[in-house]
Each structure stands twice: as C-alpha cells, then as structure tokens.
N, C-alpha and C. Protein backbone atom coordinates (compact mmCIF):
# COMPACT_ATOMS: atom_id res chain seq x y z
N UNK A 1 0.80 -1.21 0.00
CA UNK A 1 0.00 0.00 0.00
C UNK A 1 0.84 1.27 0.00
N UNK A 2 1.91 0.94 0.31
CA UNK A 2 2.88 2.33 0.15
C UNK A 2 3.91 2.10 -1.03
N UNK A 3 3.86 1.60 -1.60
CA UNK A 3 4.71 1.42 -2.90
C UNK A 3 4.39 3.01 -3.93
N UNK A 4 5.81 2.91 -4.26
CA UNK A 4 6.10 4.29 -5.18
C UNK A 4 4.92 4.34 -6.06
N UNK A 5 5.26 3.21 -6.92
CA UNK A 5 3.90 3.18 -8.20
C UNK A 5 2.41 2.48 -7.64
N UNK A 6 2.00 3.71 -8.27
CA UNK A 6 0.34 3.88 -8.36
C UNK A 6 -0.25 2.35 -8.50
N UNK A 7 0.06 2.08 -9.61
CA UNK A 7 -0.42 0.86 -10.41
C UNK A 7 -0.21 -0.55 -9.11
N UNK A 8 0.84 -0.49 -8.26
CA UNK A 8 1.03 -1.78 -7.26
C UNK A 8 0.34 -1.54 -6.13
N UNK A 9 0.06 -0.50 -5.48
CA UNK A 9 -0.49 0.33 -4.42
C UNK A 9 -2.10 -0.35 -4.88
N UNK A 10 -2.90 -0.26 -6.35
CA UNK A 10 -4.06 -0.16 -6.78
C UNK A 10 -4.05 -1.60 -6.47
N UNK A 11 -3.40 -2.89 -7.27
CA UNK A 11 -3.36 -4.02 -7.14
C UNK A 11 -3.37 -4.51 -5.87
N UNK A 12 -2.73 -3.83 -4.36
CA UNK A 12 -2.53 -3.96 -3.55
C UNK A 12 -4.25 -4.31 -2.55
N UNK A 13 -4.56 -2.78 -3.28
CA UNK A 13 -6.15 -2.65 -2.58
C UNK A 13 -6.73 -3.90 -2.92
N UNK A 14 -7.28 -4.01 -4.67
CA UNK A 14 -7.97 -5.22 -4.96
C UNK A 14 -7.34 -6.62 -4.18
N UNK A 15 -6.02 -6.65 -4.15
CA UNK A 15 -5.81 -8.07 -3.10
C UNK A 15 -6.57 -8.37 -2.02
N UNK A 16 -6.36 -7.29 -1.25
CA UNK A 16 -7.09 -6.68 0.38
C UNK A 16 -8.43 -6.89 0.63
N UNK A 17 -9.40 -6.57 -0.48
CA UNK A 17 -10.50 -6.36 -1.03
C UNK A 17 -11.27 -7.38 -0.29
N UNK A 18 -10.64 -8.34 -0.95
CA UNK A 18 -10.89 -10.01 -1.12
C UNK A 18 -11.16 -10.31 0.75
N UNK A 19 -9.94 -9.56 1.35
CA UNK A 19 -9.84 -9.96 3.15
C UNK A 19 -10.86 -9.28 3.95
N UNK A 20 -11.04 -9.64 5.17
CA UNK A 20 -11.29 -8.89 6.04
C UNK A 20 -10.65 -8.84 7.17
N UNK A 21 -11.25 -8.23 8.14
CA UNK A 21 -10.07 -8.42 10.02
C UNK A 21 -9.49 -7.18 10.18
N UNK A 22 -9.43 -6.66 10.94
CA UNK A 22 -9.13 -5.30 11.44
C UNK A 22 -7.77 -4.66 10.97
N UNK A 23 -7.22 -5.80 10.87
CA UNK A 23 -5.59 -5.24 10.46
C UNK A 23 -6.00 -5.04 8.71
N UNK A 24 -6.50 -5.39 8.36
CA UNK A 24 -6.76 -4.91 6.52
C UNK A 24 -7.70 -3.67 6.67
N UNK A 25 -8.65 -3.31 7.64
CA UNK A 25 -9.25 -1.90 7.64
C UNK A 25 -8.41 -0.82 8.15
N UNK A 26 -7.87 -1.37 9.07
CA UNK A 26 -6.66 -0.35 9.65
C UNK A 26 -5.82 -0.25 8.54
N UNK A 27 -5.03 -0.85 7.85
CA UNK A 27 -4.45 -0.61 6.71
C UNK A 27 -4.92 0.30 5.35
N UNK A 28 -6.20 0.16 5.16
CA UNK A 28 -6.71 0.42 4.37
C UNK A 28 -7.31 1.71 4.47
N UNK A 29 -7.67 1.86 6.09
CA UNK A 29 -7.95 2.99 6.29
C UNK A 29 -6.58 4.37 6.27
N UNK A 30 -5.83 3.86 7.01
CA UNK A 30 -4.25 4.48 7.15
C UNK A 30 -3.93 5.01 5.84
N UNK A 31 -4.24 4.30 4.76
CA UNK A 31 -3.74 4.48 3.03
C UNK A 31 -4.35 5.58 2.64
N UNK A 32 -5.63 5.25 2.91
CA UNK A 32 -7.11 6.47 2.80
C UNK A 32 -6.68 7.78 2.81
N UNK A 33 -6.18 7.70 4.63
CA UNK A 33 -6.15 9.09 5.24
C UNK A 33 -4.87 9.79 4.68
N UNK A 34 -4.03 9.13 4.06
CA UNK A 34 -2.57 9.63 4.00
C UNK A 34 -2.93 10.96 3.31
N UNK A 35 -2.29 12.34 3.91
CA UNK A 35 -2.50 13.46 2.83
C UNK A 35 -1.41 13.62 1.76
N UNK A 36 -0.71 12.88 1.81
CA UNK A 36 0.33 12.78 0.74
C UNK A 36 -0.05 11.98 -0.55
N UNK A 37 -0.93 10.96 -0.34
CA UNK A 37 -1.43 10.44 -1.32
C UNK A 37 -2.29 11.33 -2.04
N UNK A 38 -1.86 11.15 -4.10
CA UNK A 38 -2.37 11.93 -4.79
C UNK A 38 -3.40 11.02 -5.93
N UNK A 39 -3.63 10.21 -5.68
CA UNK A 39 -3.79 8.85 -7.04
C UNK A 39 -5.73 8.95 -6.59
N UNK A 40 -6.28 9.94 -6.94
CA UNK A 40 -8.36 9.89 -6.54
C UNK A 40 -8.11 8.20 -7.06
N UNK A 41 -8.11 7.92 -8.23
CA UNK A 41 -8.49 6.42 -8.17
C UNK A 41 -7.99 5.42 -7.39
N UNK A 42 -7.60 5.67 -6.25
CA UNK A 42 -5.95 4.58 -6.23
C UNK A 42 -7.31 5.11 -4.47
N UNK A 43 -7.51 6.21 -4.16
CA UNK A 43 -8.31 6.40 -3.09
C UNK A 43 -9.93 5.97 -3.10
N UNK A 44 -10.36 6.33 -4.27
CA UNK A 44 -11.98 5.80 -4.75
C UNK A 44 -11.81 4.23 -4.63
N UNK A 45 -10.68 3.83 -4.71
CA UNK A 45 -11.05 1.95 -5.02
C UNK A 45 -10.74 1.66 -3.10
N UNK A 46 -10.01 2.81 -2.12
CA UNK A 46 -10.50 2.08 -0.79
C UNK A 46 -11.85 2.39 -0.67
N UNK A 47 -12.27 3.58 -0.82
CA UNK A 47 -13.58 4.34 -0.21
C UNK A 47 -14.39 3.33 -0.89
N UNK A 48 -14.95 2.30 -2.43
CA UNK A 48 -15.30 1.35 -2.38
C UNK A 48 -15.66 0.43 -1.39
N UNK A 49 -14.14 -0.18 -1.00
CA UNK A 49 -14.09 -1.16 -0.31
C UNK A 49 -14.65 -0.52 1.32
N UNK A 50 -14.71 0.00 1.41
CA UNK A 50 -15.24 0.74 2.72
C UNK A 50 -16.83 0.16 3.04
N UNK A 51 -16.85 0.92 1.68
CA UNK A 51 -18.36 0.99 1.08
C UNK A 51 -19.28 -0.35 1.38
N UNK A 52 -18.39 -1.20 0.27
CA UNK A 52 -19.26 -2.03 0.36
C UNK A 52 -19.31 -3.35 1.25
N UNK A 53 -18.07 -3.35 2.08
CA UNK A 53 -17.93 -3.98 3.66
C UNK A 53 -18.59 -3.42 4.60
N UNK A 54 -18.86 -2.00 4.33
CA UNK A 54 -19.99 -1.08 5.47
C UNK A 54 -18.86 -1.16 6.76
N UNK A 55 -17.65 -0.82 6.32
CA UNK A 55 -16.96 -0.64 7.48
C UNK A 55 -16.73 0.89 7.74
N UNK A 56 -16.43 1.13 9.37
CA UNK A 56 -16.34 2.09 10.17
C UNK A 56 -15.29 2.98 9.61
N UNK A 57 -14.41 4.09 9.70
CA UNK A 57 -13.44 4.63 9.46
C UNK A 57 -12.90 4.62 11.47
N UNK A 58 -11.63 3.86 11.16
CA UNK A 58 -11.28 4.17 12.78
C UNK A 58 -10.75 5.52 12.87
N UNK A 59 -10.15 6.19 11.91
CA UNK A 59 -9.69 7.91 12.36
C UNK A 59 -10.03 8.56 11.27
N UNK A 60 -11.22 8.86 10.81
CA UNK A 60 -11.70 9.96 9.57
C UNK A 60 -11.18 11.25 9.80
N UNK A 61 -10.64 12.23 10.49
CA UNK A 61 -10.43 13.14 10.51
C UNK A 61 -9.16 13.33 9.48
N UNK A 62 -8.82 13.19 8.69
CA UNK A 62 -7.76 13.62 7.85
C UNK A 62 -9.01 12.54 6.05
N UNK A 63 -9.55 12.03 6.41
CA UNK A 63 -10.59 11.63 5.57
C UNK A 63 -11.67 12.51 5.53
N UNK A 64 -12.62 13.07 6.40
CA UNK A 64 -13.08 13.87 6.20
C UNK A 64 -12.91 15.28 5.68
N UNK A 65 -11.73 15.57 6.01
CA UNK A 65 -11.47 16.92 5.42
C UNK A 65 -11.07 16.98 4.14
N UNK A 66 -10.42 15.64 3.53
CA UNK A 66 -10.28 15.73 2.04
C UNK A 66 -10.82 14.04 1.68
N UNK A 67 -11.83 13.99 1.57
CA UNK A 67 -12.22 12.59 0.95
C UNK A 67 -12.25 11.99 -0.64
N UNK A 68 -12.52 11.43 -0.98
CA UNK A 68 -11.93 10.89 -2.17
C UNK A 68 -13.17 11.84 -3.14
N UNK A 69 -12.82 11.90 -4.50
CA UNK A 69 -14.10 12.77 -5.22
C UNK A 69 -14.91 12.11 -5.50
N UNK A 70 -16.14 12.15 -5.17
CA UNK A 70 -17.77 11.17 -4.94
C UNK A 70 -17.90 10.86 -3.50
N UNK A 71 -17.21 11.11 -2.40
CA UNK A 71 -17.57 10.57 -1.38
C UNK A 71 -17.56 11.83 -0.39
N UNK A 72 -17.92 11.48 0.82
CA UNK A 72 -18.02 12.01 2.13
C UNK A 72 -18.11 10.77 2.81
N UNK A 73 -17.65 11.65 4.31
CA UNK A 73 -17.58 10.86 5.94
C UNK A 73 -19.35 11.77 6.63
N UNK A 74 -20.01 9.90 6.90
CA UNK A 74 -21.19 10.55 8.08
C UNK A 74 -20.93 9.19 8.58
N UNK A 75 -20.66 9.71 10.03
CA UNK A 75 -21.05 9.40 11.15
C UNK A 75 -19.63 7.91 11.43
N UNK A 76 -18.70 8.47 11.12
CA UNK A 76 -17.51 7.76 10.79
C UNK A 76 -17.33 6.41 9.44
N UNK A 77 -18.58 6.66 8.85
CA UNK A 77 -18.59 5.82 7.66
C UNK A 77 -18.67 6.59 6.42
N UNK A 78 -17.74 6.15 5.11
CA UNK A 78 -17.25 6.59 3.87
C UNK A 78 -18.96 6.45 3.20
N UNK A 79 -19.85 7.44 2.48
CA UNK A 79 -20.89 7.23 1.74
C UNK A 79 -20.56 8.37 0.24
N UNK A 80 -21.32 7.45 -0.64
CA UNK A 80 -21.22 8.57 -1.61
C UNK A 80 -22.21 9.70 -1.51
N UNK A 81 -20.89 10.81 -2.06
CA UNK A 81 -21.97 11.98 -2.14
C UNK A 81 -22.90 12.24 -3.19
C-alpha cells in the first residue's frame, strides 16, 4: 500500500478487497487518510471497499477533510456523495 507506483499500491487494494479483520481496515484505512497520497483512483477503489464492507473509518479526521471525489464521511462511515 505504500509502494512508489500507483499501479502496485491499486493491485494492492484489490488483493485486500478479497480480506477482512481489522488489520486490513486499519491498513486500508491508514492508506485512505494519507494526505500525501495523490492517485483519486488509487483512493476511490479504498472508499469502495469501505463501502461495500460497510466498514467504520477508525480515524476519519484527515478523511473527512479531504475525501476521495464522490464521497463524504457521516457518522464515521465513507458514503457517496
């Protein structure tokens, strides 16, 4: 999930996708929030997986303030806007 290129980082998510267990949301979430990350698609394919696991965000505050484009944070969960 922290790999230089975009393209392994993306492959990375879809692997993840597949998992569940706290250590792959924490991960996934961590990737989310990074403000250094620039890749909207590479962020739209966690906010997906968020999505459609209906999982929690454990620290949205750096997610909420810049969330992926189509989405927002309510009520510590990723929904589209």
């Amino acid at each position: 999930l922290s790999n230089f290129d975009e393209g392994v980082r993306y492959a990375a998510v879809e692997a993840l996708s597949n998992q569940d267990g706290d250590d792959v949301r924490e991960a996934l979430c961590k990737a989310l929030g990074n403000p250094d990350e620039e890749s909207n698609r590479y962020r739209v394919r966690i906010a997906e997986v968020f999505l459609n696991k209906n999982w929690t965000l454990s620290n949205s505050e750096n997610i909420e303030s810049n969330p992926p484009v189509g989405f927002t944070v309510v009520d510590s969960r990723i929904v589209r806007a």
